[in-house]
Every structure is written in C-alpha cells, then in structure tokens.
PDB file of N, CA and C in Angstrom:
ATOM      1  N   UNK A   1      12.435  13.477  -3.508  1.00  0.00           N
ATOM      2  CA  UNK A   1      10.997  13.579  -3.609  1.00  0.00           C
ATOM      3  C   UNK A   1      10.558  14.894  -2.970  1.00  0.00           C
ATOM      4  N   UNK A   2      10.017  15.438  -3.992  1.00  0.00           N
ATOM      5  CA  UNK A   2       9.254  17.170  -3.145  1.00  0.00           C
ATOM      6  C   UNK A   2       8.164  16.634  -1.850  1.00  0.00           C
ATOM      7  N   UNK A   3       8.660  17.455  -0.990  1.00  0.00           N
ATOM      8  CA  UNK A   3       6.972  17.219   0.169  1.00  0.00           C
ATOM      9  C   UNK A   3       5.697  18.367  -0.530  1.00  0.00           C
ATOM     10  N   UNK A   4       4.388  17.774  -0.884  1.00  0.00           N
ATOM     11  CA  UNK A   4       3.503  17.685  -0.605  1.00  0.00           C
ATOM     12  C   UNK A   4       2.468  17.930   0.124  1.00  0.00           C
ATOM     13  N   UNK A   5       1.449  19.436   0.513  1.00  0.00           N
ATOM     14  CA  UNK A   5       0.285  19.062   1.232  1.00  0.00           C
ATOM     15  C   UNK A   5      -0.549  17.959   0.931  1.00  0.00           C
ATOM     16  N   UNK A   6      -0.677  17.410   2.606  1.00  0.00           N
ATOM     17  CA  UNK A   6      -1.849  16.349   2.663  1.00  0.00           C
ATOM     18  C   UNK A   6      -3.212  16.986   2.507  1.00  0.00           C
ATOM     19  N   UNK A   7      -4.054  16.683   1.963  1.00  0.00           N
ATOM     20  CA  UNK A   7      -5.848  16.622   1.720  1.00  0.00           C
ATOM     21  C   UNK A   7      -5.897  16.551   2.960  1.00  0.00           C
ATOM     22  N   UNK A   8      -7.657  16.846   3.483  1.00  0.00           N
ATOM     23  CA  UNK A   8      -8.434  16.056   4.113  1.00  0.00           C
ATOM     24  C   UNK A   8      -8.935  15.205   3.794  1.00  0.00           C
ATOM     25  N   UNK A   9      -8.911  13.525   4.644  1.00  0.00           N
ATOM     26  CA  UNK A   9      -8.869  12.796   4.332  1.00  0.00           C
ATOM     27  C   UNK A   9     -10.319  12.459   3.648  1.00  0.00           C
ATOM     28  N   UNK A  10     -11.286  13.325   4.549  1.00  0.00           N
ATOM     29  CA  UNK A  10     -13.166  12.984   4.431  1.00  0.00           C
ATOM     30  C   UNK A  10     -13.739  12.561   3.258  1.00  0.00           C
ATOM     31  N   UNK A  11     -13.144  13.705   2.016  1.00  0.00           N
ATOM     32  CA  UNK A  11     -13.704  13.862   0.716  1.00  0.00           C
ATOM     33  C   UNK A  11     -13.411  12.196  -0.052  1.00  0.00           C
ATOM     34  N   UNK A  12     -11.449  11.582   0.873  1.00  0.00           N
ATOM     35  CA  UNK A  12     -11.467  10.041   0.381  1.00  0.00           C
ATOM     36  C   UNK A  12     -12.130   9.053   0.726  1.00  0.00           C
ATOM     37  N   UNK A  13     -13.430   9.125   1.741  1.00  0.00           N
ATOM     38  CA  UNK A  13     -13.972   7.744   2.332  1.00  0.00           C
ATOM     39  C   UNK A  13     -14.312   6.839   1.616  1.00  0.00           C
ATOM     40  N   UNK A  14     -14.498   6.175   1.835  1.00  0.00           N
ATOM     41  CA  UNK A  14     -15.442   4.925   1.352  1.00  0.00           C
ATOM     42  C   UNK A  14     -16.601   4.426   1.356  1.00  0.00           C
ATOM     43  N   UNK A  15     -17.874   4.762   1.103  1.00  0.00           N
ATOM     44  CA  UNK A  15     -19.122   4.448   1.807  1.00  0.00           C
ATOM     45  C   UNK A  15     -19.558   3.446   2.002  1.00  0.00           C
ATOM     46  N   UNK A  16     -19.314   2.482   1.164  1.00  0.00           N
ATOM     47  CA  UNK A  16     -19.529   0.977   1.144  1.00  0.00           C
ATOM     48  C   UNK A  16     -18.556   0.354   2.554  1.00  0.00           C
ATOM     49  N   UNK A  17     -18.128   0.392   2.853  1.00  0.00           N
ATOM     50  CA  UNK A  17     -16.562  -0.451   3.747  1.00  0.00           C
ATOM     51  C   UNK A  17     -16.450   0.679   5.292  1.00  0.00           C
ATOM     52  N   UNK A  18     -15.890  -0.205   5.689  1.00  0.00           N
ATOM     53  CA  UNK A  18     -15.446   0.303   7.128  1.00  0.00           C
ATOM     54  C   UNK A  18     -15.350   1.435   7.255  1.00  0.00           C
ATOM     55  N   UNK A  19     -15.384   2.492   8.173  1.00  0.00           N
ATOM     56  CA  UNK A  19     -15.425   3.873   8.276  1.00  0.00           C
ATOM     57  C   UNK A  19     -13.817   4.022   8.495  1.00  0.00           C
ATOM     58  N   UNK A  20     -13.039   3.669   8.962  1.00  0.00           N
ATOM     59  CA  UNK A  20     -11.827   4.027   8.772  1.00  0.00           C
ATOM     60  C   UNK A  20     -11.065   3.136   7.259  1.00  0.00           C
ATOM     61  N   UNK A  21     -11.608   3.321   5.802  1.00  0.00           N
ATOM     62  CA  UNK A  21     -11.269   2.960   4.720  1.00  0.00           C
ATOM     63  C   UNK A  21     -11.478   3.872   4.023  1.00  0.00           C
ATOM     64  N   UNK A  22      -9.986   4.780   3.010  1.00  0.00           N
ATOM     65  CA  UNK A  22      -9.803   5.753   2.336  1.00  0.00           C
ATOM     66  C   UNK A  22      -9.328   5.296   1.155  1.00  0.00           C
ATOM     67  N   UNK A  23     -10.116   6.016  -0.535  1.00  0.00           N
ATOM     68  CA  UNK A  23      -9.024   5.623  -1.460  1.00  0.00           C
ATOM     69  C   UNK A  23      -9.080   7.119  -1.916  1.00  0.00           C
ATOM     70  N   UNK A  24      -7.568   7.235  -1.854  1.00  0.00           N
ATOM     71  CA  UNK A  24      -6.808   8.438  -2.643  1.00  0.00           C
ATOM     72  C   UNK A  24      -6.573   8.043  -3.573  1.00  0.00           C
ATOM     73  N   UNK A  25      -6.954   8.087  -4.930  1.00  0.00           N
ATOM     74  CA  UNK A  25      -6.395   8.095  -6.449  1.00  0.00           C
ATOM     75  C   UNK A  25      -4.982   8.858  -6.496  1.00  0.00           C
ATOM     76  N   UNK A  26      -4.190   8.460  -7.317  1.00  0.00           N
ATOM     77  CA  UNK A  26      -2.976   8.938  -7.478  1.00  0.00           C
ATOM     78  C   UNK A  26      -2.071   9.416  -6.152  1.00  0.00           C
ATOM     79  N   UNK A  27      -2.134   8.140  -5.346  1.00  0.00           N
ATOM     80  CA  UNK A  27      -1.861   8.626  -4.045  1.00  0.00           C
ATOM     81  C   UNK A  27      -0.059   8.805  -4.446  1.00  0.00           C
ATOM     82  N   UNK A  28       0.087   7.618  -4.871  1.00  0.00           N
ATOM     83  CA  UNK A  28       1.632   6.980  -5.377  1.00  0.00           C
ATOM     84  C   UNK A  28       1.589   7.090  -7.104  1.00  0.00           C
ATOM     85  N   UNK A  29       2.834   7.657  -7.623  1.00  0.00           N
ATOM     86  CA  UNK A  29       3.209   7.534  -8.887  1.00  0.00           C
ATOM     87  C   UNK A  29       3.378   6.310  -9.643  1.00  0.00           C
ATOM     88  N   UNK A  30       2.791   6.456 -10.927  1.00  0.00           N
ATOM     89  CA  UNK A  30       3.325   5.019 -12.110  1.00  0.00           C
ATOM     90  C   UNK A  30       4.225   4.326 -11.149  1.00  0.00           C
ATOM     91  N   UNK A  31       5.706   5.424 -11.011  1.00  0.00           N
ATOM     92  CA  UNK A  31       6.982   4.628 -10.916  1.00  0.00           C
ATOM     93  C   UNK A  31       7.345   4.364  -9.755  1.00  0.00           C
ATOM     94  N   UNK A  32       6.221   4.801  -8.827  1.00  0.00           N
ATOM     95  CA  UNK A  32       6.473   4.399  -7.028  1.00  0.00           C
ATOM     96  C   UNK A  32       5.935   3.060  -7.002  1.00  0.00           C
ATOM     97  N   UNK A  33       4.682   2.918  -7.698  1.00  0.00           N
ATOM     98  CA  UNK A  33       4.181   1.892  -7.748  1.00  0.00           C
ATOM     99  C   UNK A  33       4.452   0.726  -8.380  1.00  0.00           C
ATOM    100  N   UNK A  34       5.479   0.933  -9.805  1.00  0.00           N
ATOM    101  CA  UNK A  34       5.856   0.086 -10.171  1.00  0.00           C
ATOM    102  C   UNK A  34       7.967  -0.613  -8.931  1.00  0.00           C
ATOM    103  N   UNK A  35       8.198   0.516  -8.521  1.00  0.00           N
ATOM    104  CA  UNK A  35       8.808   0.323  -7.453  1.00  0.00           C
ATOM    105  C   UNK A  35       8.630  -0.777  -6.355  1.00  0.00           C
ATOM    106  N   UNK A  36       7.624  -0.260  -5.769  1.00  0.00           N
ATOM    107  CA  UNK A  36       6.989  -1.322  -4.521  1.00  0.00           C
ATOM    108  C   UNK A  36       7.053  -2.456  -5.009  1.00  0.00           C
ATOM    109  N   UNK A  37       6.087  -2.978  -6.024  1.00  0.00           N
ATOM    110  CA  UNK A  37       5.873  -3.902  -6.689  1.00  0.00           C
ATOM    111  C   UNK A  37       7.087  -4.885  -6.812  1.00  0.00           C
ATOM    112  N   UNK A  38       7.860  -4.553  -7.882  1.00  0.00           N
ATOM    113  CA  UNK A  38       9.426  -5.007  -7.750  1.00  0.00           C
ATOM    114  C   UNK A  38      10.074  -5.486  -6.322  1.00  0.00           C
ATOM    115  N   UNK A  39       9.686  -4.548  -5.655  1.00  0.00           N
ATOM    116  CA  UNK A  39      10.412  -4.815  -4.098  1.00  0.00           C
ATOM    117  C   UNK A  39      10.025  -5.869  -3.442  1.00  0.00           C
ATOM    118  N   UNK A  40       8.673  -5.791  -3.670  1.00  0.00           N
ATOM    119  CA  UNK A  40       7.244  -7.151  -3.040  1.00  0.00           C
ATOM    120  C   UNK A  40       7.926  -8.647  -3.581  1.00  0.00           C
ATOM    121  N   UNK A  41       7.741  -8.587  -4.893  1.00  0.00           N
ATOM    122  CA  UNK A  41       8.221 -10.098  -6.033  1.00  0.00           C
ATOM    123  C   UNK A  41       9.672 -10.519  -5.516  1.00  0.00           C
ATOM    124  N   UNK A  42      10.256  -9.159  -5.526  1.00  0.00           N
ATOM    125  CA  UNK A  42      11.937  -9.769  -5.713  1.00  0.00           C
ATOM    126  C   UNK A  42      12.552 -10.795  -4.170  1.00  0.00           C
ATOM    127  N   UNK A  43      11.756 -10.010  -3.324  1.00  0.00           N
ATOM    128  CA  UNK A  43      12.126 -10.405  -1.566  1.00  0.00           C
ATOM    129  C   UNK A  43      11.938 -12.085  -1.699  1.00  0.00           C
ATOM    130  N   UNK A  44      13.292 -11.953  -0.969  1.00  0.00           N
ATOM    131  CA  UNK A  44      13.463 -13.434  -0.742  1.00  0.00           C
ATOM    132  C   UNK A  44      12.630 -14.396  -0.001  1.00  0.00           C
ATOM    133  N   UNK A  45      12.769 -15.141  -0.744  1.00  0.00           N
ATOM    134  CA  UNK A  45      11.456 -16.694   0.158  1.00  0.00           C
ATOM    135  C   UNK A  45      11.489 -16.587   1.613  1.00  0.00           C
ATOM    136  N   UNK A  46      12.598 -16.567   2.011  1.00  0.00           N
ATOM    137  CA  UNK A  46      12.404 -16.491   3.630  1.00  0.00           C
ATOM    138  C   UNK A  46      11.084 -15.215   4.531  1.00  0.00           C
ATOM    139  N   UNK A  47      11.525 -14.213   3.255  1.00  0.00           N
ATOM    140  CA  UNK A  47      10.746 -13.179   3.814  1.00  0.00           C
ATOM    141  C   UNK A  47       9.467 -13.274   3.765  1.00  0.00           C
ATOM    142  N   UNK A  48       8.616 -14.241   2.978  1.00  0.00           N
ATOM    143  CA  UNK A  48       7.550 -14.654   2.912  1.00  0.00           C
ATOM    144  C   UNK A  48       7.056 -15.777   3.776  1.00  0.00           C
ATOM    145  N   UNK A  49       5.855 -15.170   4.740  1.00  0.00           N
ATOM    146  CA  UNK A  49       4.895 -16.432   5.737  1.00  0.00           C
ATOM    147  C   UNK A  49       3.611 -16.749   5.036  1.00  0.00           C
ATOM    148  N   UNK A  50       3.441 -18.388   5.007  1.00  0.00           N
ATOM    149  CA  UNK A  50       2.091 -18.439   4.488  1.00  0.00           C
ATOM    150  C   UNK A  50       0.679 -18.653   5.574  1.00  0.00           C
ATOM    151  N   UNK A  51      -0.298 -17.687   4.583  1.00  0.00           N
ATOM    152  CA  UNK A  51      -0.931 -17.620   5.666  1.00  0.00           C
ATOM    153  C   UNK A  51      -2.286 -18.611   5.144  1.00  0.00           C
ATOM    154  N   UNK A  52      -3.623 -18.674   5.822  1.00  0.00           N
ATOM    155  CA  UNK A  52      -4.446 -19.451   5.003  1.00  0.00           C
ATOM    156  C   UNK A  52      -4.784 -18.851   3.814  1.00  0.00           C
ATOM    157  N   UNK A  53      -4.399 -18.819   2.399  1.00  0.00           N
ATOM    158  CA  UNK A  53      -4.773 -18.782   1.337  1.00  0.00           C
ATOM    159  C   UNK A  53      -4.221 -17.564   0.650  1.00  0.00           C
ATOM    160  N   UNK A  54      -3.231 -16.968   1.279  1.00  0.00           N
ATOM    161  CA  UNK A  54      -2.701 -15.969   1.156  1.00  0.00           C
ATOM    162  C   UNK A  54      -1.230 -15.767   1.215  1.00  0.00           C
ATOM    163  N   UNK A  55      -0.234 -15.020   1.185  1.00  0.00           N
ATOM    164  CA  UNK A  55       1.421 -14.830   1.490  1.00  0.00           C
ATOM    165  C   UNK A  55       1.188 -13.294   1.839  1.00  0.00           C
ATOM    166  N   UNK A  56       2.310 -13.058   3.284  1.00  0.00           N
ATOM    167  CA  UNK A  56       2.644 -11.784   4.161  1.00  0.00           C
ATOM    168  C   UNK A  56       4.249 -11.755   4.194  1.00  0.00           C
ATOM    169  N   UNK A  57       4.377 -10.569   4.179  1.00  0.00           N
ATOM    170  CA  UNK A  57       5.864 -10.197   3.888  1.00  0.00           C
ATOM    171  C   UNK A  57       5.617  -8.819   5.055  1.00  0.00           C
ATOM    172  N   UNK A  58       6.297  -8.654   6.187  1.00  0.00           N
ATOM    173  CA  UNK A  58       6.431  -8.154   7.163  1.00  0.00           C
ATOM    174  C   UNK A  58       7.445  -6.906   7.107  1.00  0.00           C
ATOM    175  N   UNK A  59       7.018  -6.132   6.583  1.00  0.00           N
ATOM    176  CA  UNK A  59       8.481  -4.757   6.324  1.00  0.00           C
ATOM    177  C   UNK A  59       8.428  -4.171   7.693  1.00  0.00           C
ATOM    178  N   UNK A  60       8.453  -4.175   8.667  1.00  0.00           N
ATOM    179  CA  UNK A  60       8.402  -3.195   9.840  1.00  0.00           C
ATOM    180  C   UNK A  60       9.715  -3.339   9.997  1.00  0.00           C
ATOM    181  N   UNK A  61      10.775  -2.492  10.800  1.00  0.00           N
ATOM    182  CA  UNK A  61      12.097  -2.035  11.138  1.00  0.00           C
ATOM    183  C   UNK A  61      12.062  -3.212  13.039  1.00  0.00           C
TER     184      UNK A  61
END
C-alpha cells in the first residue's frame, strides 16, 4: 500500500453530531472495504459479545 498525505481533518466535520465526528469519503477503497467486511462476518462466534441489541467484536492486540 503507497503512504498517502493526510488532509486536515476540519474541512471533514460533521455539523449535525458531536464535534469530534469526521466523514472522509473515500477514506478506504472498494476492496479495503470489501476486505474488512469479510473479516467482520467470517470471525468466529467466540469472537463475538452480545451486547443490548447489538454484536462487538474486539480487534485490539
């Protein structure tokens, strides 16, 4: 993967939502995204906690 300059983040805020909430369009590629995705579904049941009304999958090292 080539590195990339980062933006400033300002021009991504959000005005509606929390002041620390950014959307970068095309932050991640088609195929990064279809990546993650795959990675999310495929992880095994164990790796999934339920939460109220929701499922968390914990990737931290």
């Amino acid at each position: 993967m080539e590195e990339q300059e980062v933006p400033a983040l300002e021009p991504f805020r959000v005005e509606q939502a929390p002041p620390l909430i950014y959307y970068v369009p095309d932050f991640i590629s088609k195929e990064e995204d279809e990546y993650l995705l795959r990675q999310v579904f495929n992880a095994p049941k164990p790796k999934w906690t339920q939460l109220s009304g929701r499922r968390l999958q914990n990737w931290a090292s």
